[in-house]
N, C-alpha and C. Protein backbone atom coordinates (compact mmCIF):
# COMPACT_ATOMS: atom_id res chain seq x y z
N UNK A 1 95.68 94.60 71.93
CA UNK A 1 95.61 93.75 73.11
C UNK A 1 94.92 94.52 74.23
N UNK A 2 94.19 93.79 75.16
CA UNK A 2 93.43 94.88 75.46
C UNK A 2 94.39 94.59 77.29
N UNK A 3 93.25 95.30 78.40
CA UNK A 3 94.14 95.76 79.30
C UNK A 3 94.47 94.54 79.98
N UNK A 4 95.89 94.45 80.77
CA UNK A 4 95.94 93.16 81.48
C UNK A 4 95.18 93.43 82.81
N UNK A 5 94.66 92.17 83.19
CA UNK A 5 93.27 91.92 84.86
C UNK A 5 94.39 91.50 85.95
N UNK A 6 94.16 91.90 86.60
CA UNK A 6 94.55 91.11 87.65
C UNK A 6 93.40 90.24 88.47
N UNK A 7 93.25 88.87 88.09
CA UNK A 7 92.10 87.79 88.69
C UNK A 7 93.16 86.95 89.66
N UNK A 8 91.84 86.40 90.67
CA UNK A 8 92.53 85.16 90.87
C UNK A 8 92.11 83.95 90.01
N UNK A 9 93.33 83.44 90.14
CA UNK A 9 93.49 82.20 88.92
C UNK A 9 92.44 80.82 88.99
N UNK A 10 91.49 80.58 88.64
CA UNK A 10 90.74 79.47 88.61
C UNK A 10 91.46 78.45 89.24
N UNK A 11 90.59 77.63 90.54
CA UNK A 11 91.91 76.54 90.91
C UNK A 11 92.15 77.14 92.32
N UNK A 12 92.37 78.29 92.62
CA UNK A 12 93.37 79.04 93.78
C UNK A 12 92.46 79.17 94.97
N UNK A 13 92.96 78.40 96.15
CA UNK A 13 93.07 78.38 97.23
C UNK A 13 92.76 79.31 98.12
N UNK A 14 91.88 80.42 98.49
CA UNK A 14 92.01 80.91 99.82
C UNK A 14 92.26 80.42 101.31
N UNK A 15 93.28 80.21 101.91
CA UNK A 15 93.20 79.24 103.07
C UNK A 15 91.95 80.13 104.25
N UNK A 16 91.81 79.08 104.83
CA UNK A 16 91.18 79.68 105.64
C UNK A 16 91.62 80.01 107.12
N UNK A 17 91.91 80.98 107.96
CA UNK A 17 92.34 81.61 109.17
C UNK A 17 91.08 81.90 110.08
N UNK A 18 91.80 81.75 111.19
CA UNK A 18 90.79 82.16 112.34
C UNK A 18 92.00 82.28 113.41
N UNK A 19 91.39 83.91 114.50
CA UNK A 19 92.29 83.97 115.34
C UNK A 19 91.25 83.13 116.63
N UNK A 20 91.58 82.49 117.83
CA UNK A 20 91.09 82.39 118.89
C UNK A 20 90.90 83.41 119.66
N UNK A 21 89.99 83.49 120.62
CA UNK A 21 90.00 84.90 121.49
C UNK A 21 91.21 85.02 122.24
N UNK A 22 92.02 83.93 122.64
CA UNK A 22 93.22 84.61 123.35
C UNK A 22 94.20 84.57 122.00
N UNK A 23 94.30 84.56 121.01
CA UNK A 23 95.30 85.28 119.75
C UNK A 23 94.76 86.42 119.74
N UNK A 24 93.20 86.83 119.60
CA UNK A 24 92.51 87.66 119.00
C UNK A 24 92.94 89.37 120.46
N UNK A 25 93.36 88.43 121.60
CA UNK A 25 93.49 89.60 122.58
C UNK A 25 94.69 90.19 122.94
N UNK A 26 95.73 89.52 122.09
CA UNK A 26 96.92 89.72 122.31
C UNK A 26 97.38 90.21 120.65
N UNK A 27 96.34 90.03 119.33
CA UNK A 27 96.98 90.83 118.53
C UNK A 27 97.15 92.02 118.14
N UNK A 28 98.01 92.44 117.07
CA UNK A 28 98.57 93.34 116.76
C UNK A 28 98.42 94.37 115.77
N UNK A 29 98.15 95.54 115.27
CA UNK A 29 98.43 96.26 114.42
C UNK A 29 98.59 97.70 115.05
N UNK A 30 99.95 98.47 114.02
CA UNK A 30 100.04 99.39 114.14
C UNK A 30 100.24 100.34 113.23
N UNK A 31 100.10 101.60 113.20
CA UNK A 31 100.62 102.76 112.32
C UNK A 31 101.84 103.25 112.44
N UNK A 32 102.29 103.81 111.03
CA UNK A 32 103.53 104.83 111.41
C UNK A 32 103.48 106.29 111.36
N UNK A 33 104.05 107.08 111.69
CA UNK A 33 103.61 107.96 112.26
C UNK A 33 103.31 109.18 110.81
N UNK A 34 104.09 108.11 109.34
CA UNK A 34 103.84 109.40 108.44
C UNK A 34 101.74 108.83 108.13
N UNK A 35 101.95 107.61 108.37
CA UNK A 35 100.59 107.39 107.87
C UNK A 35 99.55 108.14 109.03
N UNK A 36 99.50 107.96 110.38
CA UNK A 36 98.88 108.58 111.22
C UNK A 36 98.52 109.87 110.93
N UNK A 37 99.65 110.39 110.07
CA UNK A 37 99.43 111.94 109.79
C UNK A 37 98.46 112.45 108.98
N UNK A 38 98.83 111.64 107.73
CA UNK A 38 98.20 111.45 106.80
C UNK A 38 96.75 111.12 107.25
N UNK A 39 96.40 110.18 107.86
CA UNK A 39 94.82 109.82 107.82
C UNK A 39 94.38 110.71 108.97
N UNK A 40 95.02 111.37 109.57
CA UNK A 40 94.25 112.34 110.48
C UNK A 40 94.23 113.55 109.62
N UNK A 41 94.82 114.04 108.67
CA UNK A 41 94.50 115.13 108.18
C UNK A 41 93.41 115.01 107.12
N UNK A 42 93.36 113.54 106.67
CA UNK A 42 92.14 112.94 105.46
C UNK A 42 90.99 113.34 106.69
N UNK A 43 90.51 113.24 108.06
CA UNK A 43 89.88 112.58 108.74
C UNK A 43 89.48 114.52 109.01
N UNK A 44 90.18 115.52 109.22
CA UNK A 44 90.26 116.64 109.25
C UNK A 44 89.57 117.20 108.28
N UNK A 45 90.15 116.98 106.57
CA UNK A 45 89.33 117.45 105.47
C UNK A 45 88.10 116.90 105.66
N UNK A 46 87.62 115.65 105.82
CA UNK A 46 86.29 115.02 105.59
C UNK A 46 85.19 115.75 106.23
N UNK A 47 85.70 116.12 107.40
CA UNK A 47 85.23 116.60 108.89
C UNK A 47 84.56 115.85 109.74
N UNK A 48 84.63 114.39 109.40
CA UNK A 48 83.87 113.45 109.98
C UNK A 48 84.74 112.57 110.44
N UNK A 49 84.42 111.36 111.14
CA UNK A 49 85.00 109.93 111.13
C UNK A 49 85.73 109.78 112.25
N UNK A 50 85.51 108.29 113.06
CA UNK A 50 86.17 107.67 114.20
C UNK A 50 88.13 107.36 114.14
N UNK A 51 87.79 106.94 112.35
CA UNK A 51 88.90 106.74 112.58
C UNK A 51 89.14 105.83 111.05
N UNK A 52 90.07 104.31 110.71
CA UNK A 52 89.78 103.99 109.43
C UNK A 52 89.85 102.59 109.27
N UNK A 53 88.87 101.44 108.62
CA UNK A 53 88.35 100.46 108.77
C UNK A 53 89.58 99.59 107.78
N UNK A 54 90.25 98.67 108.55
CA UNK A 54 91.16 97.59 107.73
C UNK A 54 90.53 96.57 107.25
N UNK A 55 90.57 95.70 106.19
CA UNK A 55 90.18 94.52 105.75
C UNK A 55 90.82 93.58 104.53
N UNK A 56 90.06 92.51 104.64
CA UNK A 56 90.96 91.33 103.76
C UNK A 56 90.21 91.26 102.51
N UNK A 57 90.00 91.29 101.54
CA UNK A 57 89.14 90.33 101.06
C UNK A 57 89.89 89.67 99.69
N UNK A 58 88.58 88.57 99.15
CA UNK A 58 89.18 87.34 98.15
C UNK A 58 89.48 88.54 96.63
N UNK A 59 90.60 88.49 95.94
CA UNK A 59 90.77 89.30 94.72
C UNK A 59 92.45 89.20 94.47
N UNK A 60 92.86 89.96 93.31
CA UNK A 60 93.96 89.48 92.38
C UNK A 60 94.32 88.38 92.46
N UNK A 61 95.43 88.27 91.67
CA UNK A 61 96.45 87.55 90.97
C UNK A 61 96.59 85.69 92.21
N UNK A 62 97.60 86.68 93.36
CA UNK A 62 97.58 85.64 94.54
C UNK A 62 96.45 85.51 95.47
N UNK A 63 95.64 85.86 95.39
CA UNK A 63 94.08 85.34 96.29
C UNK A 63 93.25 86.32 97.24
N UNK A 64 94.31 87.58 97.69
CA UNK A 64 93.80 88.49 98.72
C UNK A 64 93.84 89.70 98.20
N UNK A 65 93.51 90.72 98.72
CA UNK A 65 93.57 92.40 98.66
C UNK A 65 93.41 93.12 99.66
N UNK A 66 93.80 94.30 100.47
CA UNK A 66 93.92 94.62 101.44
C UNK A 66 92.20 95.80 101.08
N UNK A 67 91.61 96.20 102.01
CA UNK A 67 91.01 97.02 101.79
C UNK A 67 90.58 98.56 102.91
N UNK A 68 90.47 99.08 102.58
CA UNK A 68 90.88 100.76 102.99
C UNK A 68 89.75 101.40 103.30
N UNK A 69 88.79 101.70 104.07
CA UNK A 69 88.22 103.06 104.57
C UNK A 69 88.14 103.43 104.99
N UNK A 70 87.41 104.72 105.22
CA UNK A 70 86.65 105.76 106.85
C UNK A 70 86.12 104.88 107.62
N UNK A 71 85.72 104.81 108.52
CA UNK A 71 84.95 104.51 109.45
C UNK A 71 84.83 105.49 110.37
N UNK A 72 82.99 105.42 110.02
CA UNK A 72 82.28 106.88 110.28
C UNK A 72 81.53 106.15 111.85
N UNK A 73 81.59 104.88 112.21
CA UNK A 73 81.32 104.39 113.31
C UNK A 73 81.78 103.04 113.83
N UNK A 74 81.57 102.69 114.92
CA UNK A 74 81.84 101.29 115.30
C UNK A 74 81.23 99.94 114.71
N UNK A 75 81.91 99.00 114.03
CA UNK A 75 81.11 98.34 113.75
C UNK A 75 80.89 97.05 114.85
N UNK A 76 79.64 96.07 115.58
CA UNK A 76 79.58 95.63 116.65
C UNK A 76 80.80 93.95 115.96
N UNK A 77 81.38 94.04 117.45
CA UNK A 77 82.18 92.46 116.48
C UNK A 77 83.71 93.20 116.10
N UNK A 78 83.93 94.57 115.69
CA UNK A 78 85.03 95.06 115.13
C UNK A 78 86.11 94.71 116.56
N UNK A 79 87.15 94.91 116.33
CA UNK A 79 88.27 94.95 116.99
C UNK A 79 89.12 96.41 116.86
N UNK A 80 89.42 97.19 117.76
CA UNK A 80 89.85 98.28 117.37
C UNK A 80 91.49 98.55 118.20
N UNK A 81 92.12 99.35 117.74
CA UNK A 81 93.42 99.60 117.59
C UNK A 81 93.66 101.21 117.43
N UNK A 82 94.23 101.74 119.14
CA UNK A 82 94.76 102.52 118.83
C UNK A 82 95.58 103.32 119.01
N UNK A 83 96.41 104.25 117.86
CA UNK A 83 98.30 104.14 117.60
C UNK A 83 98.43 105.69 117.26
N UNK A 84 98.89 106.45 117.93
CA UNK A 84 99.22 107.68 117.23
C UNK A 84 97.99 108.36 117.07
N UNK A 85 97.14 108.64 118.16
CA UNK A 85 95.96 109.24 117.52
C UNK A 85 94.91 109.19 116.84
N UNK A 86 95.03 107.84 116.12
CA UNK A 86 94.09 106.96 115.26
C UNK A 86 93.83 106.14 115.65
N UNK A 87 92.71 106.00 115.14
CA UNK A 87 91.88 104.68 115.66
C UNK A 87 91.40 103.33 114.42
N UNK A 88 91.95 102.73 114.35
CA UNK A 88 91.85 101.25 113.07
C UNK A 88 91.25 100.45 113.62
N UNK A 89 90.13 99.80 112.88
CA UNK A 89 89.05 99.11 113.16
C UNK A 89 89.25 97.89 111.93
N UNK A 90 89.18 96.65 112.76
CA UNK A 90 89.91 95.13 111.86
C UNK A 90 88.32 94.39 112.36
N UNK A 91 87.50 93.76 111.31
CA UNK A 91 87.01 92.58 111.81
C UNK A 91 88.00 91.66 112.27
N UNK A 92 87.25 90.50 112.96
CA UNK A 92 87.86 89.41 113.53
C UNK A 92 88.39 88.78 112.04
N UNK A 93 87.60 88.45 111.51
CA UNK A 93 87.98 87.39 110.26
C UNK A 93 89.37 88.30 109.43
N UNK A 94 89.41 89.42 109.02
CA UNK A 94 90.19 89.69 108.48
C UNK A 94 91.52 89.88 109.20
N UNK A 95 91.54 90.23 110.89
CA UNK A 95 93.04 90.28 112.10
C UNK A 95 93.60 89.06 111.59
N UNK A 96 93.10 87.88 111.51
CA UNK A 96 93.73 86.37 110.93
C UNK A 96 94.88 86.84 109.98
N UNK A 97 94.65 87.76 108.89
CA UNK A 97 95.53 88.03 108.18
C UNK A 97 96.57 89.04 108.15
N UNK A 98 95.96 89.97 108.65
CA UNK A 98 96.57 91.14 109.71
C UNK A 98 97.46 91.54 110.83
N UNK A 99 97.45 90.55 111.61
CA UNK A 99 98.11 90.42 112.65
C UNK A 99 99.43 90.78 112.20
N UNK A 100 99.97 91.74 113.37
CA UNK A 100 101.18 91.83 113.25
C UNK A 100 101.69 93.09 112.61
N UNK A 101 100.68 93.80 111.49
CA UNK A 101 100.98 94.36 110.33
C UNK A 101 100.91 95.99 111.21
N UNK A 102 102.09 96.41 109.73
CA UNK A 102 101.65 97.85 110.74
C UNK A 102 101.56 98.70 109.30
N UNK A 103 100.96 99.49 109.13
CA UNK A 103 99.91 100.62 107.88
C UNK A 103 101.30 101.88 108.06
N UNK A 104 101.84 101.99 106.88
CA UNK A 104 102.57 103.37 106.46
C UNK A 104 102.22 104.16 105.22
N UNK A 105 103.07 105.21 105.14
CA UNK A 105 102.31 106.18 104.13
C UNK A 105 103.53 106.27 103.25
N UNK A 106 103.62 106.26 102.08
CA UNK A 106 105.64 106.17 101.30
C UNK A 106 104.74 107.23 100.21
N UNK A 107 106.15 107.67 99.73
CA UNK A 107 106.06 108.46 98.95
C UNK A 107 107.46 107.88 97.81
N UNK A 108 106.97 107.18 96.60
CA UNK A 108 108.13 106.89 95.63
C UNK A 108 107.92 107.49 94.15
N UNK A 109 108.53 108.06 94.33
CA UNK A 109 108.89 109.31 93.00
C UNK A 109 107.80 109.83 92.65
N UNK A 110 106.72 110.06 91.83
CA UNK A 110 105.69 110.66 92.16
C UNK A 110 103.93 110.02 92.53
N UNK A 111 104.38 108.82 93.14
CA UNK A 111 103.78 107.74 93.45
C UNK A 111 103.48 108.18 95.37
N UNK A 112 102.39 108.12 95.63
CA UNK A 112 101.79 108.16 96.91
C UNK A 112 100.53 107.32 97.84
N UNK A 113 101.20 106.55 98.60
CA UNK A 113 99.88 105.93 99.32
C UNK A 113 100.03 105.25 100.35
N UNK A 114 98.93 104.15 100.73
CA UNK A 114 99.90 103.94 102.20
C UNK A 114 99.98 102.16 101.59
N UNK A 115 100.78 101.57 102.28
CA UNK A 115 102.06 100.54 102.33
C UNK A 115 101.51 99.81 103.42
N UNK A 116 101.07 98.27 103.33
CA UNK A 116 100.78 97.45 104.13
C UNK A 116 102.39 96.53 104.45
N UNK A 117 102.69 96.55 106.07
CA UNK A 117 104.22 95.62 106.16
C UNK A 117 103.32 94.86 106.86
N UNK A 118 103.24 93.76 105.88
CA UNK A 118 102.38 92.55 107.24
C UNK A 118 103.17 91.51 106.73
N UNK A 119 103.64 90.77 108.15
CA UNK A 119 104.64 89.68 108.35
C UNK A 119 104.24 88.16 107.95
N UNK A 120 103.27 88.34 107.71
CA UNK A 120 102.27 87.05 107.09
C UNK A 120 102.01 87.34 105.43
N UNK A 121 102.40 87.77 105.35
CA UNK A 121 102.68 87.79 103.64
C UNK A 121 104.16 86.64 103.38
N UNK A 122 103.39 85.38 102.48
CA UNK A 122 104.32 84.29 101.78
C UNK A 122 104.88 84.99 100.29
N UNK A 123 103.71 85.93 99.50
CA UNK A 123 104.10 86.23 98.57
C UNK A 123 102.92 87.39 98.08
N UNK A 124 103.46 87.77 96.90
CA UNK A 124 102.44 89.15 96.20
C UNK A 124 102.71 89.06 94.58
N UNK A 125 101.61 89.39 94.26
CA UNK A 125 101.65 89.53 92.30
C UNK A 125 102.37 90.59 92.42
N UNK A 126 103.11 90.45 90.95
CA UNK A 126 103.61 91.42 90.29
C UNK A 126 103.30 92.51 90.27
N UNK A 127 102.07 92.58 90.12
CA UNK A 127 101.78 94.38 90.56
C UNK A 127 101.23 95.01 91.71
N UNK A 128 101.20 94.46 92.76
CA UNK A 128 101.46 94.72 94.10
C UNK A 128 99.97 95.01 94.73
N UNK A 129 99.15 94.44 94.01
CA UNK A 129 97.73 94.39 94.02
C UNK A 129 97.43 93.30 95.07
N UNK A 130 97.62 92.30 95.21
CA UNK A 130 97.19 91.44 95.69
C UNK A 130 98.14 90.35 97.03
N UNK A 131 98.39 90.01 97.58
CA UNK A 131 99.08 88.98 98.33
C UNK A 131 98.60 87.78 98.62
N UNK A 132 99.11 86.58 99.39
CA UNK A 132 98.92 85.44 99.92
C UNK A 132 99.53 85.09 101.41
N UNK A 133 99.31 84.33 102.47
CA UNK A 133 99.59 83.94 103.43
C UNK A 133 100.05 82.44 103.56
């Protein structure tokens, strides 16, 4: 049997979100302080970077995926956020889903990474790949 995918399911819904500029000026994200640590010392080894770029996009099981990088500059349009020393950079389109959420770093048994708590999560696949709103 070969490996199980995590797709989204033919059929499935991405809703669509949009913040207004007065949601968009009053929202939210934050860090905790093990993750702050963490991406400032990633940001230390690299020897580069502003800070680290949040995003949404369409993938697994339930319809979304969170997505993770450096950001080695501003992007024009970005929205930025900043918590502990760091600086997180959200397009507009993806804060819709974001809002609210705050980025940690867990450590479970020999498992390490960082942990999205966003309050707009209805649900998540089984393997923790993917969510919905």
């Amino acid at each position: 049997m070969g490996a199980a995918t995590c797709a989204v399911p033919e059929g499935t819904v991405i809703p669509e979100r949009t913040l207004d500029d007065a949601a968009l000026a009053v929202a939210t994200l934050t860090v905790s302080e093990r993750a702050a640590t963490h991406i400032k010392n990633f940001i230390t080894k690299r020897g580069k970077g502003l800070g680290i770029r949040l995003g949404v996009r369409t993938s697994g099981c339930t319809g979304m995926a969170y997505t993770l990088e450096f950001a080695d500059a501003a992007v024009d349009g970005d929205l930025s956020f900043e918590n502990l020393g760091v600086t997180v950079f959200v397009d507009p389109k993806s804060m819709a889903f974001l809002d609210g959420t705050q980025l940690d770093f867990v450590r479970e048994g020999l498992n390490e990474g960082f942990k999205f708590n966003n309050p707009n999560v209805k649900n998540e696949c089984g393997c923790g790949e993917s969510f919905n709103v």
